[in-house]
Protein backbone atom coordinates (compact mmCIF):
# COMPACT_ATOMS: atom_id res chain seq x y z
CA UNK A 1 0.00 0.00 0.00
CA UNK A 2 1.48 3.56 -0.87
CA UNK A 3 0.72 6.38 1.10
CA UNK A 4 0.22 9.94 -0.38
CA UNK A 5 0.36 13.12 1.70
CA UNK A 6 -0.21 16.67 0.77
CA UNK A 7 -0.23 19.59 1.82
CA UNK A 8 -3.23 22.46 2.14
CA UNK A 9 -2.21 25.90 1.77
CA UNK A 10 -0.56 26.39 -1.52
CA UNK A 11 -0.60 22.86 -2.87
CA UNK A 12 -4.29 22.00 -2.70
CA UNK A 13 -5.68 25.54 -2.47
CA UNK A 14 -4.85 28.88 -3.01
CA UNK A 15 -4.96 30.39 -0.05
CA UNK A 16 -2.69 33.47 0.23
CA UNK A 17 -5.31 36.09 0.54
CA UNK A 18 -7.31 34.64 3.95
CA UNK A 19 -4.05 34.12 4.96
CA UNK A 20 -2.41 37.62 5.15
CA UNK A 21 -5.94 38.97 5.93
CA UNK A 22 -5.15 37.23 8.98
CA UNK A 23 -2.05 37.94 9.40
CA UNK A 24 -2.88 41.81 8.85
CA UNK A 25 -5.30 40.94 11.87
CA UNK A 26 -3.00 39.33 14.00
CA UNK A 27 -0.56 42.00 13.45
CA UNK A 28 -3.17 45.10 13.89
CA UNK A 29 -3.60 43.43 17.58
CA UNK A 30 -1.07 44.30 18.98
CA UNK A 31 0.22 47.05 17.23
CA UNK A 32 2.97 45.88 15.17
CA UNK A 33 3.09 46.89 11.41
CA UNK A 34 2.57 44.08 8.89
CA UNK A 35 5.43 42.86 6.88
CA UNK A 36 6.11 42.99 3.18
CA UNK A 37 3.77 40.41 0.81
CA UNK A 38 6.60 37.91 0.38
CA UNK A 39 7.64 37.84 3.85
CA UNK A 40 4.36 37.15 5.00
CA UNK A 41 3.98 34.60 2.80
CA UNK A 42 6.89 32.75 3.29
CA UNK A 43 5.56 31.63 6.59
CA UNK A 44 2.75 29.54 5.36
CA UNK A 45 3.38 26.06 5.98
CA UNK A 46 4.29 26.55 9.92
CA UNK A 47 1.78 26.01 12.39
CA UNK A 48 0.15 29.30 13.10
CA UNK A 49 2.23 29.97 16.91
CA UNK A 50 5.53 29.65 14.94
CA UNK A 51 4.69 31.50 12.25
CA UNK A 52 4.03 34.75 14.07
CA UNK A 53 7.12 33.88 15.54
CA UNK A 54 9.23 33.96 12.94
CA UNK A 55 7.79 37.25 11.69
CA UNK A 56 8.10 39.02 14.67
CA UNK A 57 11.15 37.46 16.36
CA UNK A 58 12.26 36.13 19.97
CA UNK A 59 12.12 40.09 21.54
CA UNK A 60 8.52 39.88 20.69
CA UNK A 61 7.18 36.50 21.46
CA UNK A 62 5.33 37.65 24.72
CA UNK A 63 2.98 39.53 21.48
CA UNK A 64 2.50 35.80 19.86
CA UNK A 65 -0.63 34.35 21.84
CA UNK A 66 -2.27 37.66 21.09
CA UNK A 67 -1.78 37.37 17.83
CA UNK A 68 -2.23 34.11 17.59
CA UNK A 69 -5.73 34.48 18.80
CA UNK A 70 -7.09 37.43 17.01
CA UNK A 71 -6.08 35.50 13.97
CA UNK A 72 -8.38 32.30 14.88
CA UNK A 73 -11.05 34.55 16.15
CA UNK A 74 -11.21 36.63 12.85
CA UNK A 75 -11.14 33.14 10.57
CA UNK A 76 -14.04 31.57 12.22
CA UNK A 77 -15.75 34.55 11.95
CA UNK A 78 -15.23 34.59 7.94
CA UNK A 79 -15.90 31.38 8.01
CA UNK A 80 -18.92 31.46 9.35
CA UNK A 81 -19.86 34.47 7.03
CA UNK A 82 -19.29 32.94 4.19
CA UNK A 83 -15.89 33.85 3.41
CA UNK A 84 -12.78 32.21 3.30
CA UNK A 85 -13.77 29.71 0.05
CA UNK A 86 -10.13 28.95 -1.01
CA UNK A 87 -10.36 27.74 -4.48
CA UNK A 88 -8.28 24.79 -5.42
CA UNK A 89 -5.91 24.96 -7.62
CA UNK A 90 -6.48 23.42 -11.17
CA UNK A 91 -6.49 19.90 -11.47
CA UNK A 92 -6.38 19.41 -8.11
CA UNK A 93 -10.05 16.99 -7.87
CA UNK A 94 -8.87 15.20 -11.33
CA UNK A 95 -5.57 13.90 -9.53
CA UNK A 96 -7.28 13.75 -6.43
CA UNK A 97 -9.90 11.58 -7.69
CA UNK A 98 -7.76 9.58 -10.03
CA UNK A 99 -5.29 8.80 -6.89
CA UNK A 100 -8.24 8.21 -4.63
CA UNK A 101 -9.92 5.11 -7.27
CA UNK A 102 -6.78 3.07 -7.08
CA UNK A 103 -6.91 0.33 -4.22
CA UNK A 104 -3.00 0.15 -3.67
CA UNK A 105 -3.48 4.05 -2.37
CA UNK A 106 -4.42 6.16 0.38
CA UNK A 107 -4.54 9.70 0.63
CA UNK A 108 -3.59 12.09 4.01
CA UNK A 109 -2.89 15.52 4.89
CA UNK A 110 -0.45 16.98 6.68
CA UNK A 111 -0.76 20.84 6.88
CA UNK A 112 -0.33 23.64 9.72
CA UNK A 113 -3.99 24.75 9.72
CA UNK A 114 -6.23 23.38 12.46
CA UNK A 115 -8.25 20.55 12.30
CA UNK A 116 -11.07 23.01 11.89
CA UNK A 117 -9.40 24.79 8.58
CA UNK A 118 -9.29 21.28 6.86
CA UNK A 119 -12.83 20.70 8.19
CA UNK A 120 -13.60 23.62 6.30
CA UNK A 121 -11.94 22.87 3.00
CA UNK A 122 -13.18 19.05 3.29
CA UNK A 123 -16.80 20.46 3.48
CA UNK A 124 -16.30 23.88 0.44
CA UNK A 125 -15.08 21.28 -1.97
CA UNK A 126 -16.67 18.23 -1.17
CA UNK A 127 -13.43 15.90 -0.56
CA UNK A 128 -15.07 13.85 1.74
CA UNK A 129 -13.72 10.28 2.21
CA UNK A 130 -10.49 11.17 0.27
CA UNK A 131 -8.37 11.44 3.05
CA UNK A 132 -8.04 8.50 5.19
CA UNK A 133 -5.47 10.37 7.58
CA UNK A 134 -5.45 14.03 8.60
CA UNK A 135 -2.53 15.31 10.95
CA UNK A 136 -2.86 18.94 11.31
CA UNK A 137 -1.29 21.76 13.90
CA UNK A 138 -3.15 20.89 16.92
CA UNK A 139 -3.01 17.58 16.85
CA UNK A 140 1.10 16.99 15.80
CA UNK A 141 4.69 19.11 16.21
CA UNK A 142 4.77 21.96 13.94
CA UNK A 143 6.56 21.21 10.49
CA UNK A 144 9.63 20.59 9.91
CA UNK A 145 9.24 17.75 12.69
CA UNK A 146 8.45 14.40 11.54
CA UNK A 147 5.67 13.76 13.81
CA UNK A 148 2.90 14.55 11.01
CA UNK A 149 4.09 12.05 8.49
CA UNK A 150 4.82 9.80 11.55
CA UNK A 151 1.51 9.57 12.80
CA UNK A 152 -0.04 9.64 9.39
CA UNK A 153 2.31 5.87 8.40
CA UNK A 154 1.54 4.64 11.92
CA UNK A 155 -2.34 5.16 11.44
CA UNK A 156 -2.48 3.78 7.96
CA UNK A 157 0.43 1.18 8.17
CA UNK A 158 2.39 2.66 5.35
CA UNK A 159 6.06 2.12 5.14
CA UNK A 160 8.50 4.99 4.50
CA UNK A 161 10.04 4.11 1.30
CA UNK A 162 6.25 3.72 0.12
CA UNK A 163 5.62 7.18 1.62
CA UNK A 164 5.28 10.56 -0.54
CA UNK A 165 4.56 14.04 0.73
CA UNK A 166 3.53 16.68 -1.70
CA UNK A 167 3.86 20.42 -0.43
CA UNK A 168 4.81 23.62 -1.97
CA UNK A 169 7.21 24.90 0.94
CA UNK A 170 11.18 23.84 2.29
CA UNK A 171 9.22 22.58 5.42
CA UNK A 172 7.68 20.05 3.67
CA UNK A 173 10.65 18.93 2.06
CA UNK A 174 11.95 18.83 5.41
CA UNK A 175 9.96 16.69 6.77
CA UNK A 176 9.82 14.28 4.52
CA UNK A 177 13.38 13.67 4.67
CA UNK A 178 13.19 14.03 8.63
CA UNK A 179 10.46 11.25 8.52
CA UNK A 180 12.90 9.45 5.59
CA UNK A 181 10.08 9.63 2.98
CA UNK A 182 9.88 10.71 -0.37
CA UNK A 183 9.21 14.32 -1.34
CA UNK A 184 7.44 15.71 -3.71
CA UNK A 185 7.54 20.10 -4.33
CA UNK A 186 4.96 22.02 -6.69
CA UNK A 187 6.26 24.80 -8.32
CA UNK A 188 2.62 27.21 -7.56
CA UNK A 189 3.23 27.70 -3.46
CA UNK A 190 4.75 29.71 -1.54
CA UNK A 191 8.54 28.83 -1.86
CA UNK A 192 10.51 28.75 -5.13
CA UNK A 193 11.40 25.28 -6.73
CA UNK A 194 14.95 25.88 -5.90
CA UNK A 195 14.38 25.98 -2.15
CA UNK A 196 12.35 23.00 -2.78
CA UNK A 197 15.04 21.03 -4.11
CA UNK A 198 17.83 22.04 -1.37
CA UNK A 199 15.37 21.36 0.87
CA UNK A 200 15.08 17.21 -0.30
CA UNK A 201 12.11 17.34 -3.47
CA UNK A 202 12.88 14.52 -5.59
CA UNK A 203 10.97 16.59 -8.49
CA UNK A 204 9.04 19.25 -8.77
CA UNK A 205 6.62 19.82 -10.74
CA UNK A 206 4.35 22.64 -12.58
CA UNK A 207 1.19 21.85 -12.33
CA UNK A 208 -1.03 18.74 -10.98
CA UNK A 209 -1.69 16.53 -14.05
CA UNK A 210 2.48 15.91 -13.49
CA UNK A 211 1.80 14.43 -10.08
CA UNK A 212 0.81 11.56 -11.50
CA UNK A 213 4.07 10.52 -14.13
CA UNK A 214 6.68 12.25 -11.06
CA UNK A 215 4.88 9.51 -8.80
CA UNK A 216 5.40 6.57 -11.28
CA UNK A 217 9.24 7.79 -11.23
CA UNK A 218 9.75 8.33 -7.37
CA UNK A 219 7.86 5.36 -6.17
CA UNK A 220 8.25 3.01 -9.07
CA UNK A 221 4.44 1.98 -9.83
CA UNK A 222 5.40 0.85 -13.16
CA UNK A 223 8.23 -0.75 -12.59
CA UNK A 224 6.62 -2.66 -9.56
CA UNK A 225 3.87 -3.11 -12.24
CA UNK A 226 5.42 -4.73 -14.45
């Protein structure tokens, strides 16, 4: 059985301008002033507590909970608006679907939102029953730390070396190759392919109908096939 784990936020949907809405919230709370676009951006990926960490720095961590808060507060509230509909990213459902009909797979997710952000995505876009594991921020270590991809094989079985994770950012990368699986980047995130490749990516790739030829190469379905 092969395990295959994405990411949310900027591999299955776009979801940069929720995000720095926010982060311009979080920021606004305690008085700080927002940082540039691509700075903000190149948080996404962490769990939310060190991600306003890493924009503000160690001097200002007593500010984090603060943030953290009037950031949660302000994205239920969308969410229960109305707002907040991330679209997915073209092709996403194809591959998704096409991954999802073949009985040597299982799908997961392994993201920084909380369990309540995937909740929401699960229900906007009607993914239900694609994901047979779901390790998100408040229920594993922040990324890069194994423990996502840990808890995702020990749940479903899965060995490593038949282990993928698919994200758009270095800290997936990273912890694939802390949890010594194989890594997948996409091009359309948040981080540039080259960071994806120092990072450990196998391949990276454009856009989602390539998922499915880069997985043939880095777990060998053909060959194993055939």
């Amino acid at each position: 059985m092969y395990l295959v784990v994405f990411d949310c936020d900027g591999t299955l949907v776009d979801s940069q301008h929720t995000i720095i809405h926010g982060l311009e919230v979080g920021f606004e709370a305690v008085g700080l002033p927002m940082p540039d676009r691509h700075t903000a951006l190149s948080i996404v990926g962490l769990s939310l507590e060190p991600a306003f960490l890493h924009l503000v720095g160690e001097e200002n961590a007593h500010l984090v909970p603060t943030m953290c808060d009037a950031y949660r507060t302000s994205k239920i509230a969308r969410r229960e608006g109305g707002f907040d509909h991330d679209p997915l990213y073209p092709g996403t459902r194809e591959v998704l679907d096409a991954l999802s009909a073949r009985e040597d797979v299982l799908l997961g997710i392994a993201t920084g939102k909380h369990s309540r952000g995937v909740a929401h995505m699960v229900e906007v876009h009607d993914l239900h029953g694609k994901f047979i594991t779901v390790q998100t921020a408040d229920k594993a270590p922040s990324k890069p730390h194994p423990g996502m991809l840990m808890q995702a094989m020990s749940e479903t079985g899965a060995q490593p070396e038949r282990t993928v994770m698919i994200g758009d950012t270095s800290f997936d990368m990273e912890m694939a190759r802390n949890a010594r699986v194989h890594a997948i980047g996409v091009s359309w995130g948040y981080h540039v392919p080259r960071e994806l490749e120092r990072a450990g990516a196998r391949r990276v790739i454009d856009a989602f109908p390539q998922l499915l030829p880069a997985l043939d190469e880095v777990l060998g379905w053909k060959k194993e096939i055939a």
